[in-house]
C-alpha atoms as a PDB file:
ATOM      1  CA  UNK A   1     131.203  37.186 -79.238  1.00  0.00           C
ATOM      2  CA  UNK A   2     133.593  34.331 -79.755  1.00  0.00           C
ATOM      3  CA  UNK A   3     137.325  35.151 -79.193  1.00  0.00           C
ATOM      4  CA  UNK A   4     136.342  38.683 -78.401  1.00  0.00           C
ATOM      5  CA  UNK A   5     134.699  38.126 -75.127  1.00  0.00           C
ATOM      6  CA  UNK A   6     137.099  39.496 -72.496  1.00  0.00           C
ATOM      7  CA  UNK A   7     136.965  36.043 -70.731  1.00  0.00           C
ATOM      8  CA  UNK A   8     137.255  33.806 -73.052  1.00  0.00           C
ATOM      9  CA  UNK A   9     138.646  30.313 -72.340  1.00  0.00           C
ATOM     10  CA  UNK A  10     138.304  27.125 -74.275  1.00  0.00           C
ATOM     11  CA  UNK A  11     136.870  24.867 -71.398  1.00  0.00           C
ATOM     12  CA  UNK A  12     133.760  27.470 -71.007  1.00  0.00           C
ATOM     13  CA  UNK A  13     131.053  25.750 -72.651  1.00  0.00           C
ATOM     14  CA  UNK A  14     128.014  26.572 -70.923  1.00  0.00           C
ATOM     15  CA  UNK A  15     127.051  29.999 -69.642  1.00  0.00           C
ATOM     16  CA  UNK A  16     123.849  29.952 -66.959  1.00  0.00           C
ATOM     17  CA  UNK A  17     121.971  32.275 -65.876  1.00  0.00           C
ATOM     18  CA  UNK A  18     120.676  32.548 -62.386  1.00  0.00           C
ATOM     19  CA  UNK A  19     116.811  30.731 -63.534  1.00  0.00           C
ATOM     20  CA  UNK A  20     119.038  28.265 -65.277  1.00  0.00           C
ATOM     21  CA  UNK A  21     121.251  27.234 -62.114  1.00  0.00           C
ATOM     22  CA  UNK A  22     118.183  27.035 -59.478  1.00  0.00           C
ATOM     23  CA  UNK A  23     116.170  24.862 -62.251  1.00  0.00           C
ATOM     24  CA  UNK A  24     119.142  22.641 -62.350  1.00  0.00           C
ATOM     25  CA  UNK A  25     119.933  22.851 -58.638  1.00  0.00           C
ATOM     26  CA  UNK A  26     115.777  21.712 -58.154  1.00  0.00           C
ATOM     27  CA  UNK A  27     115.965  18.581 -61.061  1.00  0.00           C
ATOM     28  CA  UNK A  28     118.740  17.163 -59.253  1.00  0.00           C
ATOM     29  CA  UNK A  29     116.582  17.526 -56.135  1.00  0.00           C
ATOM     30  CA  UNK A  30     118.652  20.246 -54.215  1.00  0.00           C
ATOM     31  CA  UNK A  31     116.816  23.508 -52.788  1.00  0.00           C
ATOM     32  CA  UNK A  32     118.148  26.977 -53.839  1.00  0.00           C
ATOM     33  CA  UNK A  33     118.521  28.818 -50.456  1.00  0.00           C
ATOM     34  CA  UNK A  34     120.822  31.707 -51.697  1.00  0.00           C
ATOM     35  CA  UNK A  35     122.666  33.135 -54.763  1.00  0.00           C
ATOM     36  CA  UNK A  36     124.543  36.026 -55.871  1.00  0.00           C
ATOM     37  CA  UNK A  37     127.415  37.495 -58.168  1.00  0.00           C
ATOM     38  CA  UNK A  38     131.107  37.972 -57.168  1.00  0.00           C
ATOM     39  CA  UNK A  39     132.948  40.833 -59.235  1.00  0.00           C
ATOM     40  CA  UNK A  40     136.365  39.721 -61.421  1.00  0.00           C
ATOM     41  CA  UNK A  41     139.419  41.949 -60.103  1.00  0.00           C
ATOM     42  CA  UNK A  42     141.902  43.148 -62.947  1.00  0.00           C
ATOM     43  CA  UNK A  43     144.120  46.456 -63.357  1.00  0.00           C
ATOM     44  CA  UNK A  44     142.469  49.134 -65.589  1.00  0.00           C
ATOM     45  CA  UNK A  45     145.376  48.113 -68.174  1.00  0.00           C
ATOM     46  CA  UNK A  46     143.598  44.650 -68.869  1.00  0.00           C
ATOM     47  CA  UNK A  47     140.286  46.027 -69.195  1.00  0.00           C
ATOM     48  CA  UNK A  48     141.009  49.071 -71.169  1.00  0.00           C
ATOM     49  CA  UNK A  49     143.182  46.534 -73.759  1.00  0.00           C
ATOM     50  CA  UNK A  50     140.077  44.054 -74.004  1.00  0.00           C
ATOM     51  CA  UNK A  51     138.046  47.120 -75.544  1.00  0.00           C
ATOM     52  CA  UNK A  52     140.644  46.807 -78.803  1.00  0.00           C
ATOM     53  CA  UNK A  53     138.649  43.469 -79.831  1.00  0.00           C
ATOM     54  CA  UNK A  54     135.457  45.276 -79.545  1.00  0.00           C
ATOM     55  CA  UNK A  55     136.640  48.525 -80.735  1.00  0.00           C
ATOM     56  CA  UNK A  56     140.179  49.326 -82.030  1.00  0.00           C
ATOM     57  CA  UNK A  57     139.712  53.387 -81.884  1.00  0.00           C
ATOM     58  CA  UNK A  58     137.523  52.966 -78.428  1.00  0.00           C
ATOM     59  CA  UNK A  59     139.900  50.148 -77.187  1.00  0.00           C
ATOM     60  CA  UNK A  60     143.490  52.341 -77.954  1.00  0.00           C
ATOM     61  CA  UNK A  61     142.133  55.361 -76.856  1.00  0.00           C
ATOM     62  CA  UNK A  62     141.107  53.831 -73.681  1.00  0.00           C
ATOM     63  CA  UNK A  63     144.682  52.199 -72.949  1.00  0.00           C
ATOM     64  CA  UNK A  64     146.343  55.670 -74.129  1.00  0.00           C
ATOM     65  CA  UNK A  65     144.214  57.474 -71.232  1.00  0.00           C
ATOM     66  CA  UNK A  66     144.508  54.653 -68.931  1.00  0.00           C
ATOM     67  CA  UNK A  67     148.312  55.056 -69.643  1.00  0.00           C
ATOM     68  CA  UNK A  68     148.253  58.888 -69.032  1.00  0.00           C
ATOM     69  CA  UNK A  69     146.247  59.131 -66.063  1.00  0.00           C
ATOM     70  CA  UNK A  70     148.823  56.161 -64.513  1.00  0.00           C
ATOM     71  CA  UNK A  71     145.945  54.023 -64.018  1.00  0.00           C
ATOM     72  CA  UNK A  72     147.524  51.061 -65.331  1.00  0.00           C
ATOM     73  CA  UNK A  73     148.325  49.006 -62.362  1.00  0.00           C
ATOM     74  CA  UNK A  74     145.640  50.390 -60.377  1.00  0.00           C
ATOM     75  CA  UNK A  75     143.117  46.839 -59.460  1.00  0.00           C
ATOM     76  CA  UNK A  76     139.340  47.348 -61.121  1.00  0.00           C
ATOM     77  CA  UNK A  77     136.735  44.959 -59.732  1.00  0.00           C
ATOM     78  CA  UNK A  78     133.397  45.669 -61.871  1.00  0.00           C
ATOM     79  CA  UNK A  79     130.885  43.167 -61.722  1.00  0.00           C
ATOM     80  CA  UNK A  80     129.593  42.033 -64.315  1.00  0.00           C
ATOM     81  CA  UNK A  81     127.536  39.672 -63.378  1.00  0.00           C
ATOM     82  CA  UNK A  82     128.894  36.574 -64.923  1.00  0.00           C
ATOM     83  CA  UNK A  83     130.456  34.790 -62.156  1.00  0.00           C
ATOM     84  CA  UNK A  84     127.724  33.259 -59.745  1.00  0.00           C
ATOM     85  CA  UNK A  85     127.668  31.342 -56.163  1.00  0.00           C
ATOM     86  CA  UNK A  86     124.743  29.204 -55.100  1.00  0.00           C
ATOM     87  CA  UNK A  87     124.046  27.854 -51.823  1.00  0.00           C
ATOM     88  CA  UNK A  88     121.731  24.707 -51.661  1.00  0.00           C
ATOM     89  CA  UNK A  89     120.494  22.830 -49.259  1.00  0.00           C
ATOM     90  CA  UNK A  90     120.969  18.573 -50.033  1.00  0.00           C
ATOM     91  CA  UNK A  91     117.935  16.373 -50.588  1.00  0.00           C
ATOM     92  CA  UNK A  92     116.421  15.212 -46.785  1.00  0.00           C
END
């Protein structure tokens, strides 16, 4: 999605999925005991403003309502599954 993803930022240059981070985790010899997703906290006013690169009528008409309703500041913590924490047990 290149500069459209809603979190982009130069230094990301590998995106895992969960398979991908336990089958690393086991080649370096460590044992996946636990993983899950944490959700990214922003106000509606971010979100609704990242829709313009995906959409300019969805994205505008999103930050209008947002706007109207006074949503703006209000905090928004979706998850979208894209930030991940392992727990792994070391080798012996």
């Amino acid at each position: 999605m290149g500069p459209r993803w809603w979190a982009v930022i130069p230094t990301h240059v590998h995106y895992f999925t969960r398979e991908s981070v336990a089958v690393a985790l086991r080649r370096a010899g460590f044992e996946p005991l636990a993983g899950t997703t944490s959700p990214k906290t922003f106000t509606f006013a971010y979100y609704a403003s990242r829709l313009v690169g995906y959409s300019g009528l969805l994205g505008n008409s999103a930050v209008r309502i947002t706007e109207k309703l006074g949503l703006g500041d209000r905090l928004c913590a979706p998850d979208f599954r894209d930030r991940m924490l392992f727990v792994a047990r070391a080798p012996g």
